[in-house]
PDB file of N, CA and C in Angstrom:
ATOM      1  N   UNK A   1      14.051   9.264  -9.162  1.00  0.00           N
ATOM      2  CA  UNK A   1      14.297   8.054  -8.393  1.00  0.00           C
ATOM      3  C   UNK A   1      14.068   8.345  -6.915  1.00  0.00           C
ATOM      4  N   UNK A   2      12.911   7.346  -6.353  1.00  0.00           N
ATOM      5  CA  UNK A   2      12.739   7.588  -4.946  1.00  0.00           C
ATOM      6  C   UNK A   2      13.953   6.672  -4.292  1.00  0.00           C
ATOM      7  N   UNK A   3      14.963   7.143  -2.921  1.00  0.00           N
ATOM      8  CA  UNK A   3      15.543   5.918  -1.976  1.00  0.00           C
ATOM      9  C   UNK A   3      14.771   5.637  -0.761  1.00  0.00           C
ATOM     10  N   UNK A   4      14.602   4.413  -1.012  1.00  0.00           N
ATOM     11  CA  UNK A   4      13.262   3.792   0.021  1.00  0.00           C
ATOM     12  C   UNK A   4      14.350   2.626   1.009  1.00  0.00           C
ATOM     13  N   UNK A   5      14.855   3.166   2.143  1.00  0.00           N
ATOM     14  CA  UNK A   5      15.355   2.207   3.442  1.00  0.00           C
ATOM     15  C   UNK A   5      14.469   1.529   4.106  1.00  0.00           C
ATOM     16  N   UNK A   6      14.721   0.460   4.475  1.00  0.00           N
ATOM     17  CA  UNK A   6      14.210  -0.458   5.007  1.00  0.00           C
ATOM     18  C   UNK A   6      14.636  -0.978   5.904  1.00  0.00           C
ATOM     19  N   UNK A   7      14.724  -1.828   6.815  1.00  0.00           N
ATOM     20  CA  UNK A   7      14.784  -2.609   8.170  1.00  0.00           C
ATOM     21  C   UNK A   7      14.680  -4.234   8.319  1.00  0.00           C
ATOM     22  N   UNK A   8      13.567  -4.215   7.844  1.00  0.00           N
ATOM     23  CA  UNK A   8      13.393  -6.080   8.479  1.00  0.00           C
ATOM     24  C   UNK A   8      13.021  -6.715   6.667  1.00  0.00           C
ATOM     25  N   UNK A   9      12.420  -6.290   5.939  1.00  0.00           N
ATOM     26  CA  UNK A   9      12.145  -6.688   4.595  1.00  0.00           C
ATOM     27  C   UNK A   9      12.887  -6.779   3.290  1.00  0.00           C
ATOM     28  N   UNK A  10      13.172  -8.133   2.946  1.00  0.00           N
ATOM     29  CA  UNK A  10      14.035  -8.362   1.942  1.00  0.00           C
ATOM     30  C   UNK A  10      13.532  -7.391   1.141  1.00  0.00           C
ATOM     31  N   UNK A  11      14.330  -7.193  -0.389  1.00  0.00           N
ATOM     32  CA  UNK A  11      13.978  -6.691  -1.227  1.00  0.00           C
ATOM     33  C   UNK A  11      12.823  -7.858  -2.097  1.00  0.00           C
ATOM     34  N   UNK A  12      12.478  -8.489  -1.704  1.00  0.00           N
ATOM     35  CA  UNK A  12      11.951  -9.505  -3.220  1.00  0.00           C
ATOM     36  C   UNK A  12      10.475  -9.570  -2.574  1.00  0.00           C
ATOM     37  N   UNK A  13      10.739  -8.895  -1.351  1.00  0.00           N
ATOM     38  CA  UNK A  13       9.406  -8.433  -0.695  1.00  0.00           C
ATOM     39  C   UNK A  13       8.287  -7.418  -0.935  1.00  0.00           C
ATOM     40  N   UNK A  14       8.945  -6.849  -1.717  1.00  0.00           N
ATOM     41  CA  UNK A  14       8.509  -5.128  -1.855  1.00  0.00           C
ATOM     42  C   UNK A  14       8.713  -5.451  -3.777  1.00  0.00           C
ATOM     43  N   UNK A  15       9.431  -6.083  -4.308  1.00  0.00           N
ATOM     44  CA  UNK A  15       9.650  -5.984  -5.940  1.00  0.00           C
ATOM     45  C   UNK A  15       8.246  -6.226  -6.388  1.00  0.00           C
ATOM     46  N   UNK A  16       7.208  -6.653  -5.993  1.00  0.00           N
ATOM     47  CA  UNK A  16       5.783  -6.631  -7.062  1.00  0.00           C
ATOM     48  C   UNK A  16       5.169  -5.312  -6.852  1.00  0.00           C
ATOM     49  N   UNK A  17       5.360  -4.770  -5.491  1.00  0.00           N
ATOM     50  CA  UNK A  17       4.746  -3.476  -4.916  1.00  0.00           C
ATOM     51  C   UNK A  17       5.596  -2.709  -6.057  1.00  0.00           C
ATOM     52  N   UNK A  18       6.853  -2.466  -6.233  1.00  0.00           N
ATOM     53  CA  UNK A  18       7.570  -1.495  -6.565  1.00  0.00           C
ATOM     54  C   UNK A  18       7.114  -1.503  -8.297  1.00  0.00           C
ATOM     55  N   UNK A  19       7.578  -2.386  -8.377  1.00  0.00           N
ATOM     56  CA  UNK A  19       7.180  -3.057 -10.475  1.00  0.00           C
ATOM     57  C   UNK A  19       5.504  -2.313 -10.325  1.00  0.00           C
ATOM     58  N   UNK A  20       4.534  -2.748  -9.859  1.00  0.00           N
ATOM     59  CA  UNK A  20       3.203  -2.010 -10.151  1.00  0.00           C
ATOM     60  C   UNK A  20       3.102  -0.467  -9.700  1.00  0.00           C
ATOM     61  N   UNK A  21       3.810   0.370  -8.768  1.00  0.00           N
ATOM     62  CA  UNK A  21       4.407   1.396  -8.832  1.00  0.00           C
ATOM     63  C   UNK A  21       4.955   2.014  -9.517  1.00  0.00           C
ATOM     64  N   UNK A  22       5.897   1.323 -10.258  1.00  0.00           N
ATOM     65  CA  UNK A  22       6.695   2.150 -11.364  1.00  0.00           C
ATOM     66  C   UNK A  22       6.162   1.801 -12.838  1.00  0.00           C
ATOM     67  N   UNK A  23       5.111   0.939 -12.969  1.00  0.00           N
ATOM     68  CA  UNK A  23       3.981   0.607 -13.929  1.00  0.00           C
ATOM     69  C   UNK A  23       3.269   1.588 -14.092  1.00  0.00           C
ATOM     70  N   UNK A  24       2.575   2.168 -13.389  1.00  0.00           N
ATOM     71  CA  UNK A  24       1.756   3.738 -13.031  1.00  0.00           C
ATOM     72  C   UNK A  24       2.052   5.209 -13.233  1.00  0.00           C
ATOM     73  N   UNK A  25       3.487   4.360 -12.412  1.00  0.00           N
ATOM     74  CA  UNK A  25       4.404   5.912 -12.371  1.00  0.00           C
ATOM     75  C   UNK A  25       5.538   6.013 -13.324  1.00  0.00           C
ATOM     76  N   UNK A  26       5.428   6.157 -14.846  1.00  0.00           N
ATOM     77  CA  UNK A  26       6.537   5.058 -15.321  1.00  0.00           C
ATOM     78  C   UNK A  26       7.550   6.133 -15.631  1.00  0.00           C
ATOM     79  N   UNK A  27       7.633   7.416 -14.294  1.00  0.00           N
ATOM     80  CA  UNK A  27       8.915   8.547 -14.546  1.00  0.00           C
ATOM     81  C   UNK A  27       9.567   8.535 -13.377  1.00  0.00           C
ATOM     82  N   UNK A  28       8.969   7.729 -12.208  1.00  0.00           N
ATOM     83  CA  UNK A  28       9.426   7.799 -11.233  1.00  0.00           C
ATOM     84  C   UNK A  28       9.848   6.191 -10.944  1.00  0.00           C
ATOM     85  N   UNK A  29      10.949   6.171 -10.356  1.00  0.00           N
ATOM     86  CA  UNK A  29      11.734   4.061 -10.213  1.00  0.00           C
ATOM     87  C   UNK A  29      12.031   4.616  -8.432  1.00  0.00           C
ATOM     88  N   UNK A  30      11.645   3.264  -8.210  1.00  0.00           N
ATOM     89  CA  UNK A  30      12.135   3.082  -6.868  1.00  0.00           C
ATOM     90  C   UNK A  30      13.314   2.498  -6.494  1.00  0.00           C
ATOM     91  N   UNK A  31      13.905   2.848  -5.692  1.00  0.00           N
ATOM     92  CA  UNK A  31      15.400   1.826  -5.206  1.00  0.00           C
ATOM     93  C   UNK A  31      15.313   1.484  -4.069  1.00  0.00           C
ATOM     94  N   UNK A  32      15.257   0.067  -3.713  1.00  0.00           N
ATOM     95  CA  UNK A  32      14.928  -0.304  -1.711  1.00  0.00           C
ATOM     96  C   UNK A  32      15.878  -1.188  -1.593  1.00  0.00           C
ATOM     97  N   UNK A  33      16.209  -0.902  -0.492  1.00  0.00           N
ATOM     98  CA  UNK A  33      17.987  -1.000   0.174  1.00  0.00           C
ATOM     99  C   UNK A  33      17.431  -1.509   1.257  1.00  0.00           C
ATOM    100  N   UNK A  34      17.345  -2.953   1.826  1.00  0.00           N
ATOM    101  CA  UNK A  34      17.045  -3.524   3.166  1.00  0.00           C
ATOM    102  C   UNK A  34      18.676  -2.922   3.877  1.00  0.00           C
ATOM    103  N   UNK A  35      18.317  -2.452   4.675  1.00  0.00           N
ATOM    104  CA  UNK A  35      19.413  -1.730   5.885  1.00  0.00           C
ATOM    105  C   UNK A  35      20.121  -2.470   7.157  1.00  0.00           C
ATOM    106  N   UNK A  36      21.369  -2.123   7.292  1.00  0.00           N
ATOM    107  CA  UNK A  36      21.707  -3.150   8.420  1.00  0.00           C
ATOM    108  C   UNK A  36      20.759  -2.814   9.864  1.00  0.00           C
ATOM    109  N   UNK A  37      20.424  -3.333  10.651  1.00  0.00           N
ATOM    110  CA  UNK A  37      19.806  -2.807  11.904  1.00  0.00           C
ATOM    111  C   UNK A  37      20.817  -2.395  12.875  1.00  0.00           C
ATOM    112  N   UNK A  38      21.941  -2.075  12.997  1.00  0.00           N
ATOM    113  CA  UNK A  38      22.818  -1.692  13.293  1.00  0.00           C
ATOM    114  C   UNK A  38      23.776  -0.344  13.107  1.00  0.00           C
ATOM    115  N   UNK A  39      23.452   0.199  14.130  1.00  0.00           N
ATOM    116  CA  UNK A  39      23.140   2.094  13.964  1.00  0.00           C
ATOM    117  C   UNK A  39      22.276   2.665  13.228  1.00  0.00           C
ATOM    118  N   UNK A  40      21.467   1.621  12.476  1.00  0.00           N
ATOM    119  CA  UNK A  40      20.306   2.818  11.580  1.00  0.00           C
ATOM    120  C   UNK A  40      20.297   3.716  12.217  1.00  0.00           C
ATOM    121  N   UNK A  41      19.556   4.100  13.241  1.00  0.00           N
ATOM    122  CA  UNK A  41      18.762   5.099  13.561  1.00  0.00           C
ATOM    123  C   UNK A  41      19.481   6.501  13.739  1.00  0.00           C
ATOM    124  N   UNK A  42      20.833   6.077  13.865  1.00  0.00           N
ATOM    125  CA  UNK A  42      21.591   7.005  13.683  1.00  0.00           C
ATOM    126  C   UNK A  42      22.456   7.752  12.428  1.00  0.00           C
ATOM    127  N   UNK A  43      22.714   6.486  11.712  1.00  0.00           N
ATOM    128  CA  UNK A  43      23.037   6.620  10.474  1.00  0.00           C
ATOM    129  C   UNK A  43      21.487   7.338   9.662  1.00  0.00           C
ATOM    130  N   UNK A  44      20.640   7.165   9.539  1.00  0.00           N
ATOM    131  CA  UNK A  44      19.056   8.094   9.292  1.00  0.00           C
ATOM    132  C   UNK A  44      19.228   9.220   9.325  1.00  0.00           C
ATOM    133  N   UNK A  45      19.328   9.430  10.540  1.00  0.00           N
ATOM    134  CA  UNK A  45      19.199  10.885  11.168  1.00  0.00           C
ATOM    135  C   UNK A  45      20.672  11.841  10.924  1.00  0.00           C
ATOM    136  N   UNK A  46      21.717  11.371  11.090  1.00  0.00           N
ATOM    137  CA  UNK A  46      23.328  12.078   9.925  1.00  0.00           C
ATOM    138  C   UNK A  46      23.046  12.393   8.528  1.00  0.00           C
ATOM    139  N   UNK A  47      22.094  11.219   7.875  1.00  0.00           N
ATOM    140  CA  UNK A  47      21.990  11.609   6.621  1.00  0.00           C
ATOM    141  C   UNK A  47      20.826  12.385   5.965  1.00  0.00           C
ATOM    142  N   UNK A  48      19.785  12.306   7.006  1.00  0.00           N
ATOM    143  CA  UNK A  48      19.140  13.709   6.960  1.00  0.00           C
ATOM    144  C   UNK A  48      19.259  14.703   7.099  1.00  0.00           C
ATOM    145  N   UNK A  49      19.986  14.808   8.282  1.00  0.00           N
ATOM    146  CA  UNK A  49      20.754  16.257   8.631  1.00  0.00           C
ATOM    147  C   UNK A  49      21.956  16.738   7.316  1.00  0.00           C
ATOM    148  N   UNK A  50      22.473  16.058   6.799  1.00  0.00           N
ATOM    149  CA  UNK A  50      23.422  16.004   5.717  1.00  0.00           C
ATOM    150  C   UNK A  50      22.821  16.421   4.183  1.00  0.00           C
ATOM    151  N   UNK A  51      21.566  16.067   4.245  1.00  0.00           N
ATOM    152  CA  UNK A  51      20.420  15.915   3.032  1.00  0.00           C
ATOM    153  C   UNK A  51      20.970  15.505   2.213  1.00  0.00           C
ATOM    154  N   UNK A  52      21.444  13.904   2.752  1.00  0.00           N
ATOM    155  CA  UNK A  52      21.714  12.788   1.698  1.00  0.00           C
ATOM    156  C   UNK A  52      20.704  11.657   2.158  1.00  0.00           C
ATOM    157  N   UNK A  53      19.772  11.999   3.277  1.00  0.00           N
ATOM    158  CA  UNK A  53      18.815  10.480   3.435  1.00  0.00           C
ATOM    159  C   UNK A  53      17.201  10.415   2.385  1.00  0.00           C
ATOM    160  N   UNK A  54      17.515   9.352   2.964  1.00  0.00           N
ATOM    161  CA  UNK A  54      16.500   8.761   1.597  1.00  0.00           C
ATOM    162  C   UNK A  54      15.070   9.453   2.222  1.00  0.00           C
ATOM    163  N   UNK A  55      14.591   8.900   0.420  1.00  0.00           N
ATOM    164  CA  UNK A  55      13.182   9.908   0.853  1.00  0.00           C
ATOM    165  C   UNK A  55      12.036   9.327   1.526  1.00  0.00           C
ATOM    166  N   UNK A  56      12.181   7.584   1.480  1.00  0.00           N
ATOM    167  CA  UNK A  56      11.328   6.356   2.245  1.00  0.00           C
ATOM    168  C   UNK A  56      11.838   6.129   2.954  1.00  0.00           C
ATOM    169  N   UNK A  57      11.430   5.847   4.394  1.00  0.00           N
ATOM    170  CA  UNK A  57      12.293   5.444   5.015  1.00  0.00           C
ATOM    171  C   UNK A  57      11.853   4.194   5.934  1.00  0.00           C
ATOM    172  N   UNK A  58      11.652   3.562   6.863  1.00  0.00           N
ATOM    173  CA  UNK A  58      10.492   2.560   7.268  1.00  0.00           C
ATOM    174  C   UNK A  58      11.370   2.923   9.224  1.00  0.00           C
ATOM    175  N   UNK A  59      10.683   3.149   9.823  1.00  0.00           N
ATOM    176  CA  UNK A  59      11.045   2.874  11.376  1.00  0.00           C
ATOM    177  C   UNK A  59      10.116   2.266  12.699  1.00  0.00           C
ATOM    178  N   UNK A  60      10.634   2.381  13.617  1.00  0.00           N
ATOM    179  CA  UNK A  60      10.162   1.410  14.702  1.00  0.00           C
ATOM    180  C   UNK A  60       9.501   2.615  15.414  1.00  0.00           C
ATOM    181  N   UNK A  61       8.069   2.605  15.892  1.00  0.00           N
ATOM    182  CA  UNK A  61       6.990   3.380  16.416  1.00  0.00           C
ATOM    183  C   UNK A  61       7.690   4.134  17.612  1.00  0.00           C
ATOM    184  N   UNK A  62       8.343   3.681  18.239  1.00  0.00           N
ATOM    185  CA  UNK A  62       9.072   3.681  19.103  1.00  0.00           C
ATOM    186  C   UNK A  62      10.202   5.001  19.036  1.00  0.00           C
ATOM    187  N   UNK A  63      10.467   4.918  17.908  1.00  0.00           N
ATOM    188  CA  UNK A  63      11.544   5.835  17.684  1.00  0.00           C
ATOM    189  C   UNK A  63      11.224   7.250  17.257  1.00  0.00           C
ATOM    190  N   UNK A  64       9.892   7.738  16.763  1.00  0.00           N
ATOM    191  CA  UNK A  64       8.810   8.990  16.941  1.00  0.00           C
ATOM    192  C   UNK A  64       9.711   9.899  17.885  1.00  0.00           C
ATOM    193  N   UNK A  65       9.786   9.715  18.929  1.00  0.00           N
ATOM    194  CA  UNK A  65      10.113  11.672  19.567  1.00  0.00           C
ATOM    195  C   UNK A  65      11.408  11.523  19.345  1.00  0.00           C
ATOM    196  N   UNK A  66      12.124  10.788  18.786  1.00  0.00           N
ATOM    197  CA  UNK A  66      13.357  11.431  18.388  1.00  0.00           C
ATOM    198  C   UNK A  66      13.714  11.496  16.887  1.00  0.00           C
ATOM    199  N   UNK A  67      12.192  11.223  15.800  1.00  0.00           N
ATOM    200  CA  UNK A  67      12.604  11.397  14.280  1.00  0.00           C
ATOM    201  C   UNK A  67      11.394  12.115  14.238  1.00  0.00           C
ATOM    202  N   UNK A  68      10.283  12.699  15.357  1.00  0.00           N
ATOM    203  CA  UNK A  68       9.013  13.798  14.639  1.00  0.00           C
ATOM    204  C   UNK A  68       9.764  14.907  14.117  1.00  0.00           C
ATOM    205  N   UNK A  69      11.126  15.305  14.355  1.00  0.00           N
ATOM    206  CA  UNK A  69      11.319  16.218  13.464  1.00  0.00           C
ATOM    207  C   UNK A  69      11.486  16.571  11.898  1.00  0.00           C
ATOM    208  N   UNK A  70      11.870  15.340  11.797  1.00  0.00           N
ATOM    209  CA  UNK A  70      11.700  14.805  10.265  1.00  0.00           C
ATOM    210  C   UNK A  70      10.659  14.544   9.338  1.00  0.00           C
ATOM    211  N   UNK A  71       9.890  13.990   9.883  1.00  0.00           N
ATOM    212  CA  UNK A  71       8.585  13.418   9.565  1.00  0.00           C
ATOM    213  C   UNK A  71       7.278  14.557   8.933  1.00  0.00           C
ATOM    214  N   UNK A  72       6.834  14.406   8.047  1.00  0.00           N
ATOM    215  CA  UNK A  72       5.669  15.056   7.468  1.00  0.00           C
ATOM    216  C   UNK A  72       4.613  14.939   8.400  1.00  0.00           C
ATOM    217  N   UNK A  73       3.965  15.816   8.544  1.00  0.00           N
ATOM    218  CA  UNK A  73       2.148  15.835   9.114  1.00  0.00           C
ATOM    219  C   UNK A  73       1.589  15.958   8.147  1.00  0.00           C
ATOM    220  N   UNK A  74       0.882  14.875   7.984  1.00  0.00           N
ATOM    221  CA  UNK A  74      -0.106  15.076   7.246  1.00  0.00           C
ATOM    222  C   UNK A  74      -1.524  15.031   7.421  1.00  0.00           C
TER     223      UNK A  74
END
């Protein structure tokens, strides 16, 4: 099970994306949790440091030099 956080997007937004995702992938299920906007960015970053944050996460461009530590290069 992937946890996929979110920000501005209902869930019923992402349910055809996720259903043809887990159609494909049919060992892996997604779970997406639209998030309060209110301390995310902090609440994120506790629960990464904690290695309880989710493994999707969605953020504001903006917020880069203080989550590139987190973040994959790819």
């Amino acid at each position: 099970t992937l946890i996929y956080w979110g920000l501005w997007e209902e869930p019923s937004v992402f349910q055809s994306i996720i259903s043809d995702f887990e159609r494909e992938n049919p060992n892996i299920k997604v779970e997406y949790s639209k998030m309060d906007k209110k301390q995310y960015r902090e609440r994120l970053v506790a629960r990464i440091d904690n290695n309880t944050g989710p493994d999707i996460f969605r953020f504001h461009n903006t917020w880069l030099p203080q989550l590139s530590k987190y973040l994959l290069n790819a």
